[in-house]
C-alpha atoms as a PDB file:
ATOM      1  CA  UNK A   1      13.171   2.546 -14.763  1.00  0.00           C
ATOM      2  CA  UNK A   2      11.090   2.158 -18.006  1.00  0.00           C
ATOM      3  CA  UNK A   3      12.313  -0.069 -20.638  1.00  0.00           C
ATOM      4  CA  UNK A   4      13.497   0.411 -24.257  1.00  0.00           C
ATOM      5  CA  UNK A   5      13.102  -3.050 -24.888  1.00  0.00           C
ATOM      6  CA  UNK A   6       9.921  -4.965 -25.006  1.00  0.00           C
ATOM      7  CA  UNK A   7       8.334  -8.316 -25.338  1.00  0.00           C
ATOM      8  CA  UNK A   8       5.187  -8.839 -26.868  1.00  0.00           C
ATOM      9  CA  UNK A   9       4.079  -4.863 -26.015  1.00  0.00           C
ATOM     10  CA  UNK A  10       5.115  -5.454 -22.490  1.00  0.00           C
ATOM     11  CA  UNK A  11       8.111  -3.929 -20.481  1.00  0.00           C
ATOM     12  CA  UNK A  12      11.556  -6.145 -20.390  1.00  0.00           C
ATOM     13  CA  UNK A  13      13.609  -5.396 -17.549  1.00  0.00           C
ATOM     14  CA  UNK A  14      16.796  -6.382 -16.093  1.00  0.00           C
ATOM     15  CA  UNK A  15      17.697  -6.991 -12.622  1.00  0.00           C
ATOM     16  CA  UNK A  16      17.152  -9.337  -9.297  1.00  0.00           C
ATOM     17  CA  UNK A  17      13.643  -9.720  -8.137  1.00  0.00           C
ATOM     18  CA  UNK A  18      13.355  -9.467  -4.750  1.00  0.00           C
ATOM     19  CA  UNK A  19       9.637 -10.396  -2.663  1.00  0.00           C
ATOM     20  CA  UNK A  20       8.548  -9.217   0.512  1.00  0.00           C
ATOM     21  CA  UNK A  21       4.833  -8.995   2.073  1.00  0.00           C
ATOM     22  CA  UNK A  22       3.141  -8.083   5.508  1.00  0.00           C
ATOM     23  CA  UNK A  23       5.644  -5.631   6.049  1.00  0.00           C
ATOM     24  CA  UNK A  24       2.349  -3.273   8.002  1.00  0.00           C
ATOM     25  CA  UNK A  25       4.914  -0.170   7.858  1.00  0.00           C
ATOM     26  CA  UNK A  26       1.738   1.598   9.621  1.00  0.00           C
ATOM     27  CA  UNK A  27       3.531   0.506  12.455  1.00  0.00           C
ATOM     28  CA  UNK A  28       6.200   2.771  13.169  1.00  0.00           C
ATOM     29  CA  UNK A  29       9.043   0.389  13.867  1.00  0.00           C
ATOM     30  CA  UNK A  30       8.084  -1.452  10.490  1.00  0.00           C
ATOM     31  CA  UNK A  31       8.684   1.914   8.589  1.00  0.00           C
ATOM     32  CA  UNK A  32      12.295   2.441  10.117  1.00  0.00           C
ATOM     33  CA  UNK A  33      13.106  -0.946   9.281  1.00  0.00           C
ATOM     34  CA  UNK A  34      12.216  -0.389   5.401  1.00  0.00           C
ATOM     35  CA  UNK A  35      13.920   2.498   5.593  1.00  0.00           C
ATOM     36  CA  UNK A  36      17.371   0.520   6.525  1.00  0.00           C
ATOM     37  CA  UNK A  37      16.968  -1.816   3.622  1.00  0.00           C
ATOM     38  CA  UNK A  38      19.878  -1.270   1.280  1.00  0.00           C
ATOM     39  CA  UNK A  39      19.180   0.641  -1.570  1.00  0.00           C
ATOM     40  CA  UNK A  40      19.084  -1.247  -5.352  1.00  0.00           C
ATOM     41  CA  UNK A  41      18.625   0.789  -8.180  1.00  0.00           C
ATOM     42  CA  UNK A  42      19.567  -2.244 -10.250  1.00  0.00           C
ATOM     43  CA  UNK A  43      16.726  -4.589  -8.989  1.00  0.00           C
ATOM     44  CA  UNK A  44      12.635  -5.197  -8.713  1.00  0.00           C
ATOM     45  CA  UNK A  45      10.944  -5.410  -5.925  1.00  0.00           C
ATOM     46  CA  UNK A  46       7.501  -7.808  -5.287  1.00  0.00           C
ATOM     47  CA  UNK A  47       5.554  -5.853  -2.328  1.00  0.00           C
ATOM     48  CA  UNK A  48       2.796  -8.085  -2.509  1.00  0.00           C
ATOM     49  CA  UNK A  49      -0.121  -6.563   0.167  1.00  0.00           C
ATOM     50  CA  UNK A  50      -0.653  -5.847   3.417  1.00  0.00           C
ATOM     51  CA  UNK A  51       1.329  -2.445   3.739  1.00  0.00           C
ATOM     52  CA  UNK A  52      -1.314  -0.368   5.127  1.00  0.00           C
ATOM     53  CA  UNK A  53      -5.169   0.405   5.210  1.00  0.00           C
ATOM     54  CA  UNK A  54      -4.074   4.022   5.239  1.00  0.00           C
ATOM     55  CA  UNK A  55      -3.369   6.034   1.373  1.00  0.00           C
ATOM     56  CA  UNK A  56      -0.679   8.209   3.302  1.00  0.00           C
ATOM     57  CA  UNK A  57       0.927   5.719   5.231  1.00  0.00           C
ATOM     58  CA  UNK A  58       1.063   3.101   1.675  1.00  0.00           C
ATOM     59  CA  UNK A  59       2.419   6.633  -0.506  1.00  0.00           C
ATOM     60  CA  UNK A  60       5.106   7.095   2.004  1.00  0.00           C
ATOM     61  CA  UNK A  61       6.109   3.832   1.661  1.00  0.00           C
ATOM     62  CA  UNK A  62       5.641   2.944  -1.597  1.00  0.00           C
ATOM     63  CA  UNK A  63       7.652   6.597  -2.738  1.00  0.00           C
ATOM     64  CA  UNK A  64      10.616   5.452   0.049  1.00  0.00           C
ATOM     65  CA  UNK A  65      10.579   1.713  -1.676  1.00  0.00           C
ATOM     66  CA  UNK A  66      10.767   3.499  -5.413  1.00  0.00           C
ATOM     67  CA  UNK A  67      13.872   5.579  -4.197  1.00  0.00           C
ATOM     68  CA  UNK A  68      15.588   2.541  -3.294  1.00  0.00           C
ATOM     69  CA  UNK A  69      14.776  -0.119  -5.871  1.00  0.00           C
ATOM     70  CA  UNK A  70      14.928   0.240  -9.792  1.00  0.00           C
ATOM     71  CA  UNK A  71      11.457  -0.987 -10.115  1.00  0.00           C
ATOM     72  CA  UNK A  72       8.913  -1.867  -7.342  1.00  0.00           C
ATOM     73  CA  UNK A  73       5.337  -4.103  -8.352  1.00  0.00           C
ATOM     74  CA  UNK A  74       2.554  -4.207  -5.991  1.00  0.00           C
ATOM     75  CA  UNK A  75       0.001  -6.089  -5.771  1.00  0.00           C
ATOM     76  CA  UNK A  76      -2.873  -4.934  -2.675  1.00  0.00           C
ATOM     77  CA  UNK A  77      -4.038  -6.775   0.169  1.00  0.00           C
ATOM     78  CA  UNK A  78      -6.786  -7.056   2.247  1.00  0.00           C
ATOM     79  CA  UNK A  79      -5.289  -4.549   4.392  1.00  0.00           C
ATOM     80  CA  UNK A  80      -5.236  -1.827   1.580  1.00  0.00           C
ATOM     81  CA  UNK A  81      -8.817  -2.431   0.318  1.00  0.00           C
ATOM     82  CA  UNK A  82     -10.093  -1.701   4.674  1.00  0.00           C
ATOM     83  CA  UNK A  83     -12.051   0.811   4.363  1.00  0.00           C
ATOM     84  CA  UNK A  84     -12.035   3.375   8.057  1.00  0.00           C
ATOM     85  CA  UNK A  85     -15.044   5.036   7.720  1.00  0.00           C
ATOM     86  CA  UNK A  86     -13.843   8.030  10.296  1.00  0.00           C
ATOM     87  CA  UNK A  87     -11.566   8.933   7.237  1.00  0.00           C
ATOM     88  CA  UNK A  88     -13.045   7.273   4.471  1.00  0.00           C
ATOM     89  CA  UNK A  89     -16.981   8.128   5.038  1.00  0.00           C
ATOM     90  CA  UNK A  90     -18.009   7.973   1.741  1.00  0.00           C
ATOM     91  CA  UNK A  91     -15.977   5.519  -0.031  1.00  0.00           C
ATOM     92  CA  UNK A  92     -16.211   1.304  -0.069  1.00  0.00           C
ATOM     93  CA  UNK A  93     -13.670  -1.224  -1.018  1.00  0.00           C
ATOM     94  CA  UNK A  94     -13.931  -0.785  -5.152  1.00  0.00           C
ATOM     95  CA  UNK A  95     -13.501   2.815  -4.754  1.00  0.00           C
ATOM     96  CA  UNK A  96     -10.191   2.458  -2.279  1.00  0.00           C
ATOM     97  CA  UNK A  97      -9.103  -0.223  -4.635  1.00  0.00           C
ATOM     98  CA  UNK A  98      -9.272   1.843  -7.811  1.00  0.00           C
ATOM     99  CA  UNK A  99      -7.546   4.428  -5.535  1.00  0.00           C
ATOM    100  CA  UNK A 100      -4.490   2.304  -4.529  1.00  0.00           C
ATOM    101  CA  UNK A 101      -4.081   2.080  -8.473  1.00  0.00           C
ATOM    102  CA  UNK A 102      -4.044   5.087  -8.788  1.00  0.00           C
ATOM    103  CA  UNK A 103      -1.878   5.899  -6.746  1.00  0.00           C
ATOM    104  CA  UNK A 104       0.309   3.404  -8.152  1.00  0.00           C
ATOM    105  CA  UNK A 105       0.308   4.952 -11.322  1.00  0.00           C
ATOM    106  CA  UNK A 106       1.243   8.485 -10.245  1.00  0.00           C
ATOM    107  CA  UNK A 107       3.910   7.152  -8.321  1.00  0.00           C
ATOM    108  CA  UNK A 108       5.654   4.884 -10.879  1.00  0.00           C
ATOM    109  CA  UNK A 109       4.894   1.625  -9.505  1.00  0.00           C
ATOM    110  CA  UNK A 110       4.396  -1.072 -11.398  1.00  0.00           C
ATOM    111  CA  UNK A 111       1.117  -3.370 -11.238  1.00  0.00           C
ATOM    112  CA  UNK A 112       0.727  -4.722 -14.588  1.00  0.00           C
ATOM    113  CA  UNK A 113       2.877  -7.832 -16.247  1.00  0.00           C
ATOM    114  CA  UNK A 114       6.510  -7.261 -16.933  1.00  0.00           C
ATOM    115  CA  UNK A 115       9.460  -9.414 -18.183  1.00  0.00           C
ATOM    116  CA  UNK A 116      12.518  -9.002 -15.712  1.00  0.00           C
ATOM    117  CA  UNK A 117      15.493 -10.795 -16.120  1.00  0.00           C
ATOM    118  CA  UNK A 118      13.897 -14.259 -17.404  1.00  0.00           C
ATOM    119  CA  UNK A 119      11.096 -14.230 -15.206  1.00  0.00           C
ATOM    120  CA  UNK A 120       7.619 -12.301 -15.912  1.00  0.00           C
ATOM    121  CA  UNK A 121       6.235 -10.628 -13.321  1.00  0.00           C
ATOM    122  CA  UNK A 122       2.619 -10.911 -13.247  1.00  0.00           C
ATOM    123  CA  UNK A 123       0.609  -9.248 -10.522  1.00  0.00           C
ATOM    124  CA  UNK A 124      -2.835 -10.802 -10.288  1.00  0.00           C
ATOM    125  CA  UNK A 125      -5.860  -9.111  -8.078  1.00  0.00           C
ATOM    126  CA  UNK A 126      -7.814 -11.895  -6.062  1.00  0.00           C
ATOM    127  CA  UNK A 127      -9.169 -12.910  -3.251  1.00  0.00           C
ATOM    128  CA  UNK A 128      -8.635 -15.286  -0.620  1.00  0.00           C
ATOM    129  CA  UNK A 129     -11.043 -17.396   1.311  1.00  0.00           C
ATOM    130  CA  UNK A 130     -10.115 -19.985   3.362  1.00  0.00           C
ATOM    131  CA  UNK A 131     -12.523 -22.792   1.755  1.00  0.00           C
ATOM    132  CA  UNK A 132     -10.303 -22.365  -1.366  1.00  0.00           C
ATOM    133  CA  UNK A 133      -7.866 -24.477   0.733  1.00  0.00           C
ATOM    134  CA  UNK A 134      -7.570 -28.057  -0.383  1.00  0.00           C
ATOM    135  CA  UNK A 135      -5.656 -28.667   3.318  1.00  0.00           C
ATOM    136  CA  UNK A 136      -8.372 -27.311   5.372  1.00  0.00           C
ATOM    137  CA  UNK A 137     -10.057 -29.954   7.482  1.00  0.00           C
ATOM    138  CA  UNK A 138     -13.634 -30.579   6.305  1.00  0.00           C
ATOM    139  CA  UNK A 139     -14.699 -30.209   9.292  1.00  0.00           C
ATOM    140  CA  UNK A 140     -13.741 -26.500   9.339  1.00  0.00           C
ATOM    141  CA  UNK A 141     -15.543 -26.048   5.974  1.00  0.00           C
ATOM    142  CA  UNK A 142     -18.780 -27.679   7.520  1.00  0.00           C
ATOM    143  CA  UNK A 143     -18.708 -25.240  10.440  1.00  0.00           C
ATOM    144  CA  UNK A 144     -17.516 -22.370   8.357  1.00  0.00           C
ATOM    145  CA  UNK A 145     -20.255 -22.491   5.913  1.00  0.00           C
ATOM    146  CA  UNK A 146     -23.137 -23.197   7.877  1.00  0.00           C
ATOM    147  CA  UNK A 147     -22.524 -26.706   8.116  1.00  0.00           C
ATOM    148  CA  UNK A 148     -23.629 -27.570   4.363  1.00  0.00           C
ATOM    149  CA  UNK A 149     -21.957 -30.474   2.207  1.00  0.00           C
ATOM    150  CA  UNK A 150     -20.030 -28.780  -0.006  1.00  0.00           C
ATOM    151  CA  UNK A 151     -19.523 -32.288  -1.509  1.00  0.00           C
ATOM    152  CA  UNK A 152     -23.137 -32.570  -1.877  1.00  0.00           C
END
């Protein structure tokens, strides 16, 4: 639901925020579980990645989450920037990208900064890569990078 109110030019919304991830709904048994989640209209949701790697199977669910929540974020995965090139033949990773945002838009879901409740919501697009992990064992970053001192 868009806002009347806003803060600093950006959206303030009221509500619960709720966070979920992983939730691979390309998987059929996923997708009926979603679908028994309670509906409420009254609350944002966090869907942060890892729906799908297919733009059907990530509309269907994104349009089923927007019918049951007031507002619904998203922030993409690895999973939604896989690029099948069966299906996909002429596209890469920036184009499917810029095409989950799209999609996104035309559906009403959220994926820039928002105030709800107290708490802003502010979905950030990143990557992950393992040696960005202070716990890893050095070890695993010696072998995983060719065996260079990243120390050095």
């Amino acid at each position: 639901r868009a806002s009347a109110e806003t803060v600093g030019g950006f959206d303030k919304i009221s509500g619960d925020i709720y966070c979920v991830s992983d939730i691979h709904t390309d998987h059929t048994d996923n997708f009926e579980l979603v679908k028994s989640w309670p509906d409420r209209p009254d609350d944002a949701l966090l869907l942060v990645g890892d729906v799908s790697h297919k733009l059907d199977v990530l509309e269907k669910t994104l349009a089923l989450l927007k019918a049951k929540y007031g507002e619904v974020f998203f922030v993409p995965g690895n999973h939604e920037l896989w690029v099948d090139r069966e299906r996909e033949p002429e596209s890469d990773s920036v184009q499917k990208f810029e095409s989950v945002l799209a999609l996104c838009d035309r559906l009403g879901v959220r994926t820039r900064p928002a105030l709800v409740g107290g708490c802003w919501v502010v979905p950030l697009f990143s990557f992950y890569d393992r040696s960005l992990d202070l716990t890893c064992d050095r070890g695993e970053l010696l072998r995983d990078h060719g065996g260079h001192d990243l120390e050095a």
